[in-house]
C-alpha atoms as a PDB file:
ATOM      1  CA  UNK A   1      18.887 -14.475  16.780  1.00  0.00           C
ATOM      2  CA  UNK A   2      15.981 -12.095  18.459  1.00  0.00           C
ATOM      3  CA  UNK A   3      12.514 -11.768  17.367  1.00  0.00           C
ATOM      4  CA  UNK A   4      13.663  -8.219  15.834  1.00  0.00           C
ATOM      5  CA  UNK A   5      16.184  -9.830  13.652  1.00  0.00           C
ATOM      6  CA  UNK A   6      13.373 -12.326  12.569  1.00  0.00           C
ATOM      7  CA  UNK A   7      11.034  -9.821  11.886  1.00  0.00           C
ATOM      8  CA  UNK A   8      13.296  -7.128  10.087  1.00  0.00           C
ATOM      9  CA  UNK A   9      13.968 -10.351   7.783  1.00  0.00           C
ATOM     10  CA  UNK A  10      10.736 -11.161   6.763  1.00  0.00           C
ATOM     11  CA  UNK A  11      10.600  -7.059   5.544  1.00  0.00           C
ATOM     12  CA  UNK A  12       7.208  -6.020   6.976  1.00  0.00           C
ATOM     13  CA  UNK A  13       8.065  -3.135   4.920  1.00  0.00           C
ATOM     14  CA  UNK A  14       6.583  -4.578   2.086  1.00  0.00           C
ATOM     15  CA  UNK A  15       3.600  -5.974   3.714  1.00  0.00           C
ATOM     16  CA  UNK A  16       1.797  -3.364   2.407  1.00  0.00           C
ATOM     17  CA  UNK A  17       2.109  -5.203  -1.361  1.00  0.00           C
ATOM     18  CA  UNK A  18      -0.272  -8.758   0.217  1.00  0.00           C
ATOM     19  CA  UNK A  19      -2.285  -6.515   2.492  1.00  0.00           C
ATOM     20  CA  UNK A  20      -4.096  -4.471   0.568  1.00  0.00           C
ATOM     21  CA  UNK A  21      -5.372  -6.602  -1.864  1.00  0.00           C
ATOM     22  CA  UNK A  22      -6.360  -9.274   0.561  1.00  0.00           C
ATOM     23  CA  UNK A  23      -8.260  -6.688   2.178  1.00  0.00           C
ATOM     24  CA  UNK A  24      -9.587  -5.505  -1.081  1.00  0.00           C
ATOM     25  CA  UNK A  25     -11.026  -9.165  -1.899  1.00  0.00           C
ATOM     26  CA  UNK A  26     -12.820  -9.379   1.219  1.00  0.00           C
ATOM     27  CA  UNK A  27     -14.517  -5.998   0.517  1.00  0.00           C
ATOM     28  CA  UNK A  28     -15.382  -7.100  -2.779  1.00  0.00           C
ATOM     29  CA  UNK A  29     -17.193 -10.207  -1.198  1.00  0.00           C
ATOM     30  CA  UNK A  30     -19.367  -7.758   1.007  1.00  0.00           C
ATOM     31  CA  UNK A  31     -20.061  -5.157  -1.980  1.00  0.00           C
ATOM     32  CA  UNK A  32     -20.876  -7.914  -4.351  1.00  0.00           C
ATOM     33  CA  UNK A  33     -22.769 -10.173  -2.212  1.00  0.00           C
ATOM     34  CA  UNK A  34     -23.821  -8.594   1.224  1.00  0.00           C
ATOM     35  CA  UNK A  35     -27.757  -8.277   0.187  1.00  0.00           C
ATOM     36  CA  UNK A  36     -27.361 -12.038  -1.409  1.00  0.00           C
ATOM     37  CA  UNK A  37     -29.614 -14.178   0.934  1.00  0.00           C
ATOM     38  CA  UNK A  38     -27.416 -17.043   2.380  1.00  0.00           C
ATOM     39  CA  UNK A  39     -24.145 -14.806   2.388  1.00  0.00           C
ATOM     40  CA  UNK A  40     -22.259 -14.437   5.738  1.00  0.00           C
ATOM     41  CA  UNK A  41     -19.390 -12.258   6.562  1.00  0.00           C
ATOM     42  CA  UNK A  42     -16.679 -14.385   8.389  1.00  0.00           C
ATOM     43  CA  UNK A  43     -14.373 -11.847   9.742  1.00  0.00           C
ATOM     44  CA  UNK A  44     -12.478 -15.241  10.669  1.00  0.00           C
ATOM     45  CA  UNK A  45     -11.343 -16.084   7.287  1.00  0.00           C
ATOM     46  CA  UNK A  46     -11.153 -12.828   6.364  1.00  0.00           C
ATOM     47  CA  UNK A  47      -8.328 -12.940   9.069  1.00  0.00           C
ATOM     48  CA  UNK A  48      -7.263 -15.788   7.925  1.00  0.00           C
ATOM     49  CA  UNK A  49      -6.529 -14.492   4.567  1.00  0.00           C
ATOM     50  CA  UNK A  50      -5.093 -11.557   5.125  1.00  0.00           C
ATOM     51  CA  UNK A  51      -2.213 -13.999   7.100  1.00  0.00           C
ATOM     52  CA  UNK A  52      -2.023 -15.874   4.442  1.00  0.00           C
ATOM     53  CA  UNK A  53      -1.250 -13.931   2.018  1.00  0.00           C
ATOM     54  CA  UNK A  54       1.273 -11.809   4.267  1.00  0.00           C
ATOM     55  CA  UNK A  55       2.729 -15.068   5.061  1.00  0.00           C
ATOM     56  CA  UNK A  56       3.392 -16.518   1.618  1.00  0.00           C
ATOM     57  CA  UNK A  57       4.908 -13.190   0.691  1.00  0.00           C
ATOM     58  CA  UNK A  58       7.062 -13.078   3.510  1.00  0.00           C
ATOM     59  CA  UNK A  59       8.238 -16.539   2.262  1.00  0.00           C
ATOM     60  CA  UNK A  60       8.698 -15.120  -1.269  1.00  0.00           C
ATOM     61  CA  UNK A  61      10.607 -12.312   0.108  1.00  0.00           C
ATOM     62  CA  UNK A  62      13.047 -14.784   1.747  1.00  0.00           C
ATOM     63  CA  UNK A  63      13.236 -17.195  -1.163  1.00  0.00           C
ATOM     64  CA  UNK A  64      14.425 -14.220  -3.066  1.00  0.00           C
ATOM     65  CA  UNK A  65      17.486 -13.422  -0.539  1.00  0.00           C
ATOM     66  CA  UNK A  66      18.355 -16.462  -0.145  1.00  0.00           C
ATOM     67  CA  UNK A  67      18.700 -17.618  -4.036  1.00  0.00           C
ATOM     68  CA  UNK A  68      19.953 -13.841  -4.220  1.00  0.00           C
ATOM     69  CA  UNK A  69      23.023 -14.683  -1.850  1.00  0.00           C
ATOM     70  CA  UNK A  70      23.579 -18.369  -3.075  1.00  0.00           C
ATOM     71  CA  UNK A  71      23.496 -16.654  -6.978  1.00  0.00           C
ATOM     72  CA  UNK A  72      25.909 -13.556  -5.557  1.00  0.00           C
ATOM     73  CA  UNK A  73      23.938 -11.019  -6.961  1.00  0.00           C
ATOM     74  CA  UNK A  74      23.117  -9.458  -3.472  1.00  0.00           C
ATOM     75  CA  UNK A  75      26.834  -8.237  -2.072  1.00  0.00           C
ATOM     76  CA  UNK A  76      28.507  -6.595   0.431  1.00  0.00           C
ATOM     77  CA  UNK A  77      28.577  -3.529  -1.737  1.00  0.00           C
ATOM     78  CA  UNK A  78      25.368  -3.490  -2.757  1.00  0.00           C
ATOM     79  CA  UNK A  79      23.635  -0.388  -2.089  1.00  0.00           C
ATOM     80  CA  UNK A  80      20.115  -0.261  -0.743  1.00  0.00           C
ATOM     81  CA  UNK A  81      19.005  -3.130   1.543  1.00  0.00           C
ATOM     82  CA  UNK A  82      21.424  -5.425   2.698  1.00  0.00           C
ATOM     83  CA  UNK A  83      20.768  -9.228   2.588  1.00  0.00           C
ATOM     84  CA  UNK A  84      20.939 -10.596   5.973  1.00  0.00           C
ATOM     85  CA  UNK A  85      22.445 -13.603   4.934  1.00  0.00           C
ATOM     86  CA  UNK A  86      24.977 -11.585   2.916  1.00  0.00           C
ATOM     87  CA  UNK A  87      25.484  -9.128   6.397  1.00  0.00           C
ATOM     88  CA  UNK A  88      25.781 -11.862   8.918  1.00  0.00           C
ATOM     89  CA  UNK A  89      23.448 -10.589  10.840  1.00  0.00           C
ATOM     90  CA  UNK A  90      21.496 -14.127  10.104  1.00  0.00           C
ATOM     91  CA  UNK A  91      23.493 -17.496  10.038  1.00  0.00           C
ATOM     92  CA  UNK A  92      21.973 -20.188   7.527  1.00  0.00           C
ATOM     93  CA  UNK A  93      19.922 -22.029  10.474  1.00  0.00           C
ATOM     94  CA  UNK A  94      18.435 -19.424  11.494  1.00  0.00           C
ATOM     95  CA  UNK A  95      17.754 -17.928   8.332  1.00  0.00           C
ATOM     96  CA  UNK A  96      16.019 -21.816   7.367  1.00  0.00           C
ATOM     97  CA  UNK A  97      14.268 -21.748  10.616  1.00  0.00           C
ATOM     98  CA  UNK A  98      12.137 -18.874   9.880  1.00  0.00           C
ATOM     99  CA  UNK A  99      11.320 -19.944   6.808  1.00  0.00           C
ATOM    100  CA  UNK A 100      10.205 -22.614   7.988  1.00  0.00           C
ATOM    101  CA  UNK A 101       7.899 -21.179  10.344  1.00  0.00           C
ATOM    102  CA  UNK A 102       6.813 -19.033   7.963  1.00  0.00           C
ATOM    103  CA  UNK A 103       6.057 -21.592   5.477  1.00  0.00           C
ATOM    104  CA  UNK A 104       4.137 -23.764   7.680  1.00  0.00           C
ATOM    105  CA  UNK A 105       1.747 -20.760   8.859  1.00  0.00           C
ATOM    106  CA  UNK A 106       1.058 -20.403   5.172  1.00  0.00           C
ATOM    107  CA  UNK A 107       0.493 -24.109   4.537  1.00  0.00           C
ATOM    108  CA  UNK A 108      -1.873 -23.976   7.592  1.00  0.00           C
ATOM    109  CA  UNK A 109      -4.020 -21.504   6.429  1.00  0.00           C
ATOM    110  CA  UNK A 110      -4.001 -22.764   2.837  1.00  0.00           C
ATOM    111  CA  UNK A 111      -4.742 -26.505   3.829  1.00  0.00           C
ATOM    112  CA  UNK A 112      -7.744 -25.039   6.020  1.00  0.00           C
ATOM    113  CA  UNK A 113      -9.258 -23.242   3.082  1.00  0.00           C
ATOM    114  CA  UNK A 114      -8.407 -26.355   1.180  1.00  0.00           C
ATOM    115  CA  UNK A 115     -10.688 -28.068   2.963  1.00  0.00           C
ATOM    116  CA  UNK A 116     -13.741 -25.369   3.463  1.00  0.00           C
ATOM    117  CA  UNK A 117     -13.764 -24.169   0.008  1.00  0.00           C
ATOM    118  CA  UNK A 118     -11.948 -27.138  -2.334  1.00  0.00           C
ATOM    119  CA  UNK A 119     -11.979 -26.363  -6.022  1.00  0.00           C
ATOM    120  CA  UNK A 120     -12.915 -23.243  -5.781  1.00  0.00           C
ATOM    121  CA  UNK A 121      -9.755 -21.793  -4.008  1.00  0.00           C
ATOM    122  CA  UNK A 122      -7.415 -24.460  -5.312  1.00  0.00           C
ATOM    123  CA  UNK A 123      -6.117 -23.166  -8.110  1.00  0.00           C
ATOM    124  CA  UNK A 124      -5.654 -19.810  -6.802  1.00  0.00           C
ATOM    125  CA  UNK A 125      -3.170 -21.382  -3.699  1.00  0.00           C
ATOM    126  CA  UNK A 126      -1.366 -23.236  -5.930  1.00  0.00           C
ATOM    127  CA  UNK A 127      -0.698 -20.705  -8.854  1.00  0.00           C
ATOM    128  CA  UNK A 128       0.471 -18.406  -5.716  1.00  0.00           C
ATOM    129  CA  UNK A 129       3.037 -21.280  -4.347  1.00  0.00           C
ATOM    130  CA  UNK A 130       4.576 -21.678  -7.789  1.00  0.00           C
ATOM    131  CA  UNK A 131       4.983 -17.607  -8.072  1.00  0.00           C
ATOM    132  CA  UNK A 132       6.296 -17.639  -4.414  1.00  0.00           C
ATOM    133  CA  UNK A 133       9.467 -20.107  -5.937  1.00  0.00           C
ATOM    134  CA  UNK A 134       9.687 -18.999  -9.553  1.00  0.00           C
ATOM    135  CA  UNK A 135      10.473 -15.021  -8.704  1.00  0.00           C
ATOM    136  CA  UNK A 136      13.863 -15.519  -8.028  1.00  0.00           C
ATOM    137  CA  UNK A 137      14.410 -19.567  -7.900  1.00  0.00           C
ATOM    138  CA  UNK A 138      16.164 -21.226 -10.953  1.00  0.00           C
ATOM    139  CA  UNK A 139      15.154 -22.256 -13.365  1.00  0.00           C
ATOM    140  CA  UNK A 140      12.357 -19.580 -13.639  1.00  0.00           C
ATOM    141  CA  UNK A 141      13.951 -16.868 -11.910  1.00  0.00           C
ATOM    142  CA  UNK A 142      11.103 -14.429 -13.529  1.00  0.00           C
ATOM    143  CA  UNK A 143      13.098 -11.529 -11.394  1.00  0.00           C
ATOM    144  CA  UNK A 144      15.966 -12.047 -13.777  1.00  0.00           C
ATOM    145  CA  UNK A 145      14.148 -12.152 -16.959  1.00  0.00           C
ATOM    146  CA  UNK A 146      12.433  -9.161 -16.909  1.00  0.00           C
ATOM    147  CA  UNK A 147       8.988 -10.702 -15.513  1.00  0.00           C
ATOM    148  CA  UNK A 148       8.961  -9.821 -11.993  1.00  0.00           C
ATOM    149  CA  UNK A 149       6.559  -6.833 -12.877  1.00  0.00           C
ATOM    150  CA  UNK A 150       4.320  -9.160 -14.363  1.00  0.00           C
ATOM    151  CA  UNK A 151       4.948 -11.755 -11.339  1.00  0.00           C
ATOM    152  CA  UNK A 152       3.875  -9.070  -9.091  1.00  0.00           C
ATOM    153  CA  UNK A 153       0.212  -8.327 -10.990  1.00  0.00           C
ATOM    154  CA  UNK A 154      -0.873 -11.595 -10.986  1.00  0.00           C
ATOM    155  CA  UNK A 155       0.392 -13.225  -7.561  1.00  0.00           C
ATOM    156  CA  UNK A 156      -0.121 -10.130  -5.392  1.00  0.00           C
ATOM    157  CA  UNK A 157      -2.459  -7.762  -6.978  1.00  0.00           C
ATOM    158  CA  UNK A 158      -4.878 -10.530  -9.040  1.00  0.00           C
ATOM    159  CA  UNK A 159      -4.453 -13.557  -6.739  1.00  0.00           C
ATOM    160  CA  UNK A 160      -4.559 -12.445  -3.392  1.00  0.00           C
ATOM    161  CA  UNK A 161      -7.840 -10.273  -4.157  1.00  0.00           C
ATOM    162  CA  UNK A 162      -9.606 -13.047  -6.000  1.00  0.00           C
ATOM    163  CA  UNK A 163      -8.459 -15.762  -3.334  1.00  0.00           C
ATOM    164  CA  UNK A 164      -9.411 -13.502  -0.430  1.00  0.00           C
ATOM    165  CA  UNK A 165     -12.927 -12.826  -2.156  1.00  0.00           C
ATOM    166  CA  UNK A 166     -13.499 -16.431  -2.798  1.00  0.00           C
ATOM    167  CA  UNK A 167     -13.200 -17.763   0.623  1.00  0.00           C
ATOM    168  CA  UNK A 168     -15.848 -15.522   1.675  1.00  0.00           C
ATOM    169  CA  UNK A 169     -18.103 -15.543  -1.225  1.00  0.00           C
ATOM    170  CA  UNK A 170     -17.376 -19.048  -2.950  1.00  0.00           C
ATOM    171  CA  UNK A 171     -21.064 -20.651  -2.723  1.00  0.00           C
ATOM    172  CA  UNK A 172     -21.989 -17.642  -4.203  1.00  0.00           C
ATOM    173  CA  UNK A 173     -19.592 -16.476  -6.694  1.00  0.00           C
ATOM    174  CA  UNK A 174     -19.724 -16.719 -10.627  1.00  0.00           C
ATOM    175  CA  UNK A 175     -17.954 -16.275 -13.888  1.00  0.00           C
ATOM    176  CA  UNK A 176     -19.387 -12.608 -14.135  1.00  0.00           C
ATOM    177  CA  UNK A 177     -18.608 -11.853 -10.395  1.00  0.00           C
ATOM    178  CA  UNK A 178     -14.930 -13.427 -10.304  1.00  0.00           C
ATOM    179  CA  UNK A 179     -14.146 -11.364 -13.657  1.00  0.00           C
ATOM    180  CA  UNK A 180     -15.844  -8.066 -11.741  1.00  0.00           C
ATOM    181  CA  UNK A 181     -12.954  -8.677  -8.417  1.00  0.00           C
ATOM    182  CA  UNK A 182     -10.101  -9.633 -11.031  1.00  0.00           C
ATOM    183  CA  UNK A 183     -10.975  -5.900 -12.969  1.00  0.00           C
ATOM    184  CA  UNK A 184     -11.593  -4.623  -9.583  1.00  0.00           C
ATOM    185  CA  UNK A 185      -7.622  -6.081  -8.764  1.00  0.00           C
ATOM    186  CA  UNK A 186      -6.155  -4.604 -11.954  1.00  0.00           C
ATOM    187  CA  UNK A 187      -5.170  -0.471 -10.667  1.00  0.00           C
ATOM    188  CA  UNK A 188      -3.751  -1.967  -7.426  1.00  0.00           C
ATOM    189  CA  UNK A 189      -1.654  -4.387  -9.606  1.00  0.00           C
ATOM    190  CA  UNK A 190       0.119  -1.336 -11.838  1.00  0.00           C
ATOM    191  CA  UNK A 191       0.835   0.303  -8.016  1.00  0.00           C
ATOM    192  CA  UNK A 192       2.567  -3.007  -6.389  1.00  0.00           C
ATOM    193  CA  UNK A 193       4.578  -3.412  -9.712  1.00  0.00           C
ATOM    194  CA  UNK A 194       5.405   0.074  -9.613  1.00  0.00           C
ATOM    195  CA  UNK A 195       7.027  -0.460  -6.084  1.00  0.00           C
ATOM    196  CA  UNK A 196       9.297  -3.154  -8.333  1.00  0.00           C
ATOM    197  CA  UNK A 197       9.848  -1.211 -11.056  1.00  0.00           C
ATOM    198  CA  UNK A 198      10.913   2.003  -9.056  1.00  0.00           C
ATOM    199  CA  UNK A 199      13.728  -0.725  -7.094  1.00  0.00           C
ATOM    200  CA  UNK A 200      14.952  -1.865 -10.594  1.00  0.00           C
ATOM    201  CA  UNK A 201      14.923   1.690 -11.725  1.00  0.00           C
ATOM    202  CA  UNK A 202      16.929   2.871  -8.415  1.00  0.00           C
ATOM    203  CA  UNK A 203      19.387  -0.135  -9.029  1.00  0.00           C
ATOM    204  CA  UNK A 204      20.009  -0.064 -12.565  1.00  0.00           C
ATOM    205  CA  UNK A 205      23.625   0.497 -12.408  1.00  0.00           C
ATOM    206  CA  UNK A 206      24.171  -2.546  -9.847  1.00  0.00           C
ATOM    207  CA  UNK A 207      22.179  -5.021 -11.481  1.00  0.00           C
ATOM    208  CA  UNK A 208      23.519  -4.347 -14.849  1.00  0.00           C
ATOM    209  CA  UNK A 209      27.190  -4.628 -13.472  1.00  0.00           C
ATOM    210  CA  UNK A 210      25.766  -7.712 -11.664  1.00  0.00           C
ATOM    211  CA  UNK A 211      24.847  -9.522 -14.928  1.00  0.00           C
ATOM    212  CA  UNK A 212      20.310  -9.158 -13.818  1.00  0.00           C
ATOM    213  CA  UNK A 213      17.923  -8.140 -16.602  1.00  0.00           C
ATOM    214  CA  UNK A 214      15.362  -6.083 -15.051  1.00  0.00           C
ATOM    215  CA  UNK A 215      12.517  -4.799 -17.282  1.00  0.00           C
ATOM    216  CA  UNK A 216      13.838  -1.315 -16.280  1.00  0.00           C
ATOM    217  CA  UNK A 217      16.894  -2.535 -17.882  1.00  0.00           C
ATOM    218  CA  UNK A 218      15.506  -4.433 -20.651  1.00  0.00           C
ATOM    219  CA  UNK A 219      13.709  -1.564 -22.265  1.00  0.00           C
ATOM    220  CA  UNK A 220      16.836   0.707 -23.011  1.00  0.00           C
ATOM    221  CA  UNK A 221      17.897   4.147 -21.723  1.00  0.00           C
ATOM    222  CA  UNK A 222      16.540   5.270 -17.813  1.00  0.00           C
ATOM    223  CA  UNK A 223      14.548   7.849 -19.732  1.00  0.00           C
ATOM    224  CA  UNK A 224      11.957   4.960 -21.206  1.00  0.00           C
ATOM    225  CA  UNK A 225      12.791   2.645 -17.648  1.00  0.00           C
ATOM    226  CA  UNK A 226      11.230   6.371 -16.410  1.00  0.00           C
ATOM    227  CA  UNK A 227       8.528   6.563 -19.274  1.00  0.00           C
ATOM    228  CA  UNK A 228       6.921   2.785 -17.979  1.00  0.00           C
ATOM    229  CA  UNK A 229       7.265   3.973 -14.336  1.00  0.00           C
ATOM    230  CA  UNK A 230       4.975   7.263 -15.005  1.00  0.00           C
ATOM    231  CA  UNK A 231       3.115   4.368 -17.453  1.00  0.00           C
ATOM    232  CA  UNK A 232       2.763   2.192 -13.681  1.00  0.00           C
ATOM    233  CA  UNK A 233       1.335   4.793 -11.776  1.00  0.00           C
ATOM    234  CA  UNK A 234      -0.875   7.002 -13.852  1.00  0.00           C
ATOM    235  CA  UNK A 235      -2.529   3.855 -15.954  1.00  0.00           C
ATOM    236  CA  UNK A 236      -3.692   2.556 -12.643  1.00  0.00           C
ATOM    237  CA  UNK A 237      -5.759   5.811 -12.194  1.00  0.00           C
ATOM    238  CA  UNK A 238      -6.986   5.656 -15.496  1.00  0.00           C
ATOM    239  CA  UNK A 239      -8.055   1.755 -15.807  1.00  0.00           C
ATOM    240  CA  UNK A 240      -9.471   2.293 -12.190  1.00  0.00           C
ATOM    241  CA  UNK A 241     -11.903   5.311 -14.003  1.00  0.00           C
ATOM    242  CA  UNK A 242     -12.416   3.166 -17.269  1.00  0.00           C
ATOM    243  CA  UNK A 243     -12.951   0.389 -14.862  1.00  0.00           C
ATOM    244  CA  UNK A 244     -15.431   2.485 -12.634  1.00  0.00           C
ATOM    245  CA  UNK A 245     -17.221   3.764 -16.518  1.00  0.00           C
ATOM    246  CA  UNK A 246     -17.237   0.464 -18.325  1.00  0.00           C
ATOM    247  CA  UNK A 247     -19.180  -1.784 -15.621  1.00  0.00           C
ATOM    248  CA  UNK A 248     -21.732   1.118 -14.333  1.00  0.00           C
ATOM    249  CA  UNK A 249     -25.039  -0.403 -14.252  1.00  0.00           C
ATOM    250  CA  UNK A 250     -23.894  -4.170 -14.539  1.00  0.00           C
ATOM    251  CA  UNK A 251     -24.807  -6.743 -11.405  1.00  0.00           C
ATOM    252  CA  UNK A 252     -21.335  -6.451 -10.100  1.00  0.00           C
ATOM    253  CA  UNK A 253     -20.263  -3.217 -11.217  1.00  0.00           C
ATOM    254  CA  UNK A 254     -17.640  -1.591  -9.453  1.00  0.00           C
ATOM    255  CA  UNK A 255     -18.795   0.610  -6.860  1.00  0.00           C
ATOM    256  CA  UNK A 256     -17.820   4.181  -7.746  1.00  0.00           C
ATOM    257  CA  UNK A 257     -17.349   5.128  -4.312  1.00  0.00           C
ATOM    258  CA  UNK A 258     -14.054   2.726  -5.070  1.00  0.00           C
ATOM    259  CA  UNK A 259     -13.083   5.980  -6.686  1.00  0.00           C
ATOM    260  CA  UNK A 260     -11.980   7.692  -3.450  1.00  0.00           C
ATOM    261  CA  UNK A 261      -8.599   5.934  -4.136  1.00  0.00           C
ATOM    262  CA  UNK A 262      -8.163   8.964  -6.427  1.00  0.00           C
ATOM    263  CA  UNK A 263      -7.172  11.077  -3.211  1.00  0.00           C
ATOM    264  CA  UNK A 264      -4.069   9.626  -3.196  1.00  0.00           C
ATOM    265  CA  UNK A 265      -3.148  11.800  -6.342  1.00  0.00           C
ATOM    266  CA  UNK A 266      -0.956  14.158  -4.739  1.00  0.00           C
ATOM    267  CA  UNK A 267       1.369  11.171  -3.285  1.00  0.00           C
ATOM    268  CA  UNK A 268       1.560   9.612  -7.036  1.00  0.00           C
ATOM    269  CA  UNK A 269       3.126  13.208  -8.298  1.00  0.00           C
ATOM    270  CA  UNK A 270       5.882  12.944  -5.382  1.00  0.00           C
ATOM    271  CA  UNK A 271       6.534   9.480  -5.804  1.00  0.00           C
ATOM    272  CA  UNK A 272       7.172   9.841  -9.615  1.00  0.00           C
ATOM    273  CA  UNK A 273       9.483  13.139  -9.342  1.00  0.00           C
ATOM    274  CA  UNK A 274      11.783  11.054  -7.324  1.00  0.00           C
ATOM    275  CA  UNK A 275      11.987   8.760  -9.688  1.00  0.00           C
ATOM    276  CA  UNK A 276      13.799  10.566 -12.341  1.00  0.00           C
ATOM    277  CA  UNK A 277      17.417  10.618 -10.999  1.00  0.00           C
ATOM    278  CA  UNK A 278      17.160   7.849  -8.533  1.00  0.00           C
ATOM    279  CA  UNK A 279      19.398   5.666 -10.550  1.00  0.00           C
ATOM    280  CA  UNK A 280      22.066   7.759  -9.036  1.00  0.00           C
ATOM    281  CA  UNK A 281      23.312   6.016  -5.517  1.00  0.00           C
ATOM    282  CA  UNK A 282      24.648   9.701  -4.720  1.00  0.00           C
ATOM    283  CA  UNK A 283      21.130  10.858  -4.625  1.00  0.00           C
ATOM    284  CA  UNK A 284      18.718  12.273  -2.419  1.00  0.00           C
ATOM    285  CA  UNK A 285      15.733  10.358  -4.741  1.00  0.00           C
ATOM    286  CA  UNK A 286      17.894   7.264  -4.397  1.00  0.00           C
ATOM    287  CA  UNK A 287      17.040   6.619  -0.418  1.00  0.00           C
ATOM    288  CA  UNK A 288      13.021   7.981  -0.989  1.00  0.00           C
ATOM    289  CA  UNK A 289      12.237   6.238  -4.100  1.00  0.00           C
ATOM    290  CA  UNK A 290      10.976   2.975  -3.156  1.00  0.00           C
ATOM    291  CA  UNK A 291       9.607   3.773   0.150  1.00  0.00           C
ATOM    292  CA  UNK A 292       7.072   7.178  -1.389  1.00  0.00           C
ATOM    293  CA  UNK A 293       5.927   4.338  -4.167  1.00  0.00           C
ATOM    294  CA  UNK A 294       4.739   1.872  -1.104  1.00  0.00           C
ATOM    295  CA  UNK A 295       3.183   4.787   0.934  1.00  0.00           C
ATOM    296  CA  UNK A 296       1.454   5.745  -2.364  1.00  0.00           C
ATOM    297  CA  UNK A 297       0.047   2.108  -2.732  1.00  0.00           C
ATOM    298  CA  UNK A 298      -0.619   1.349   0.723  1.00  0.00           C
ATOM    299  CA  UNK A 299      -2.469   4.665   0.974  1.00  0.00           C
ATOM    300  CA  UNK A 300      -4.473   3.977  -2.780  1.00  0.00           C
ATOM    301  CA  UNK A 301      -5.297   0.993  -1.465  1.00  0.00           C
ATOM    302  CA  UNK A 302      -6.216   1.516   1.806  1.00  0.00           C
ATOM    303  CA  UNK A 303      -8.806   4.440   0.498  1.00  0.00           C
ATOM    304  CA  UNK A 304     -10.118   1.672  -2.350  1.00  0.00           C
ATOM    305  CA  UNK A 305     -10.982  -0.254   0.615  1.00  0.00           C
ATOM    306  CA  UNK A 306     -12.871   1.447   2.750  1.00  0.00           C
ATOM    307  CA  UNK A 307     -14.516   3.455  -0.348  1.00  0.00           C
ATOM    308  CA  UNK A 308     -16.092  -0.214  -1.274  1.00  0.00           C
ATOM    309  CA  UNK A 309     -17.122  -1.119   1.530  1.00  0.00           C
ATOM    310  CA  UNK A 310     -18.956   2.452   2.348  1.00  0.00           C
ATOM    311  CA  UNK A 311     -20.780   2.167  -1.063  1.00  0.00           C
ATOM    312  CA  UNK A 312     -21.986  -1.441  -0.076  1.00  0.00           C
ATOM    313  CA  UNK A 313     -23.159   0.481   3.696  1.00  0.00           C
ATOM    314  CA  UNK A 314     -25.128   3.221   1.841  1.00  0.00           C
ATOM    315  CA  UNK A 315     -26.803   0.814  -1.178  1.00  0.00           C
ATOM    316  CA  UNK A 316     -28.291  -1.645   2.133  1.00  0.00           C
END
């Protein structure tokens, strides 16, 4: 095995999905609290976070091929990517040996925030360990019963922002400020679980030969499994406007420079027109799909980011 096979198995393709909002939560910290006397900016946990929350979705991501192999839903002649256990390219040690590693980076970095910020993070590292397990492990399996959009939401987009906010801003936070970063999380949430839905919508015909109930499946014809991909992207612009509208002049409203996001319109229009007829393995949508919905989060979130965190430089 060579560090390239390790890496390509952890798919830092996806990284994108537990980056983002980490990054977002330690933004929020600074936006909400950077004029609060006693508040300091630890670029250290913010590191720390960001690691963490890459690393327990790299050990979700390899949960889910190896349950996917063991179950023998991922095949030889599955289209898309290819399982490395189901390749070869990865025997079973080595597979176990990175996740391993993997896991005990993330149990690092969780113990260490364990111990700095207690309660207050807690809950948040242990909802996200149960979600790592339950997407594709029996008995949950959420991926297979329709909930892995909803997984998604709350362990990527809800969790990871609040948890990365809280180990910066724990002393201070509140009820009012937590519910301001977990609104704040909400647009970002639609985009990562429109990265899942436009996968089950690609590989419709697969997993329903394959015996999976995806929500793309479970709500009917591809033209509705289109319908609540369109629903995905474009309701994450508008709650991130009704959002921006409904908290304006609150303590922790959300900073309308946040809004800058919005310039990632013109990658939401391409993603979405190759997702009608991507369902089709002979197609040219069926290879772009799932990649031009990651660019269009990464790039969303990347601009919700840094438009935060300019609107906290200009109110100082």
């Amino acid at each position: 095995m060579t560090l390239r096979q390790a890496w390509q198995a952890l798919r830092p393709f996806s990284f994108p999905a537990s980056a983002f909002p980490s990054l977002l939560g330690s933004a929020a910290a600074v936006a909400f609290h950077g004029r609060e006397q006693g508040f300091s900016f630890s670029l250290l946990d913010a590191a720390l976070a960001l690691v963490g929350c890459v690393g327990i979705h790299s050990v979700s991501n390899l949960l889910n091929d190896y349950f996917d192999w063991r179950s023998g839903l991922d095949r030889l002649d599955n289209s898309g990517r290819m399982n490395p256990l189901v390749s070869g390219k990865l025997r079973m040690q080595e597979f176990l040996r990175i996740l391993a590693v993997v896991s005990a980076i993330a149990l690092a970095i969780a113990s260490y925030f364990l111990i700095r910020a207690g309660e207050a993070i807690a809950w948040v590292i242990a909802i996200g360990a149960i979600s790592a397990w339950a997407y594709t492990a029996p008995p949950f399996s959420l991926k297979h019963r329709a909930l892995g959009e909803l997984q998604v939401m709350l362990s990527f987009g809800v969790l990871m922002t609040l948890g990365s906010y809280l180990v910066q801003a724990w002393q201070h936070s509140s009820f009012e400020s937590e519910l301001s970063v977990l609104l704040l999380s909400l647009p970002q949430s639609l985009l990562i679980a429109a990265i899942l839905h436009a996968n089950n919508h690609r590989d419709r015909r697969g997993d329903q030969s394959a015996g999976a109930l995806t929500l793309s499946l479970a709500v009917g014809s591809a033209r509705r499994s289109l319908a609540l991909g369109k629903g995905f992207v474009w309701g994450a612009f508008i709650l991130h406007g009704f959002i921006v509208l409904a908290t304006a002049g609150e303590r922790y409203a959300i900073p309308a420079w946040s809004l800058v996001a919005w310039g990632s319109f013109p990658w939401a229009q391409r993603a979405l027109a190759l997702l009608d007829g991507s369902d089709d393995p002979a197609s040219e949508q069926f290879l772009r799909v799932v990649p031009m919905h990651a660019q269009l989060q990464a790039i969303y979130g990347g601009l919700m980011v840094v438009g935060i965190l300019v609107g906290a430089l200009l109110a100082v």
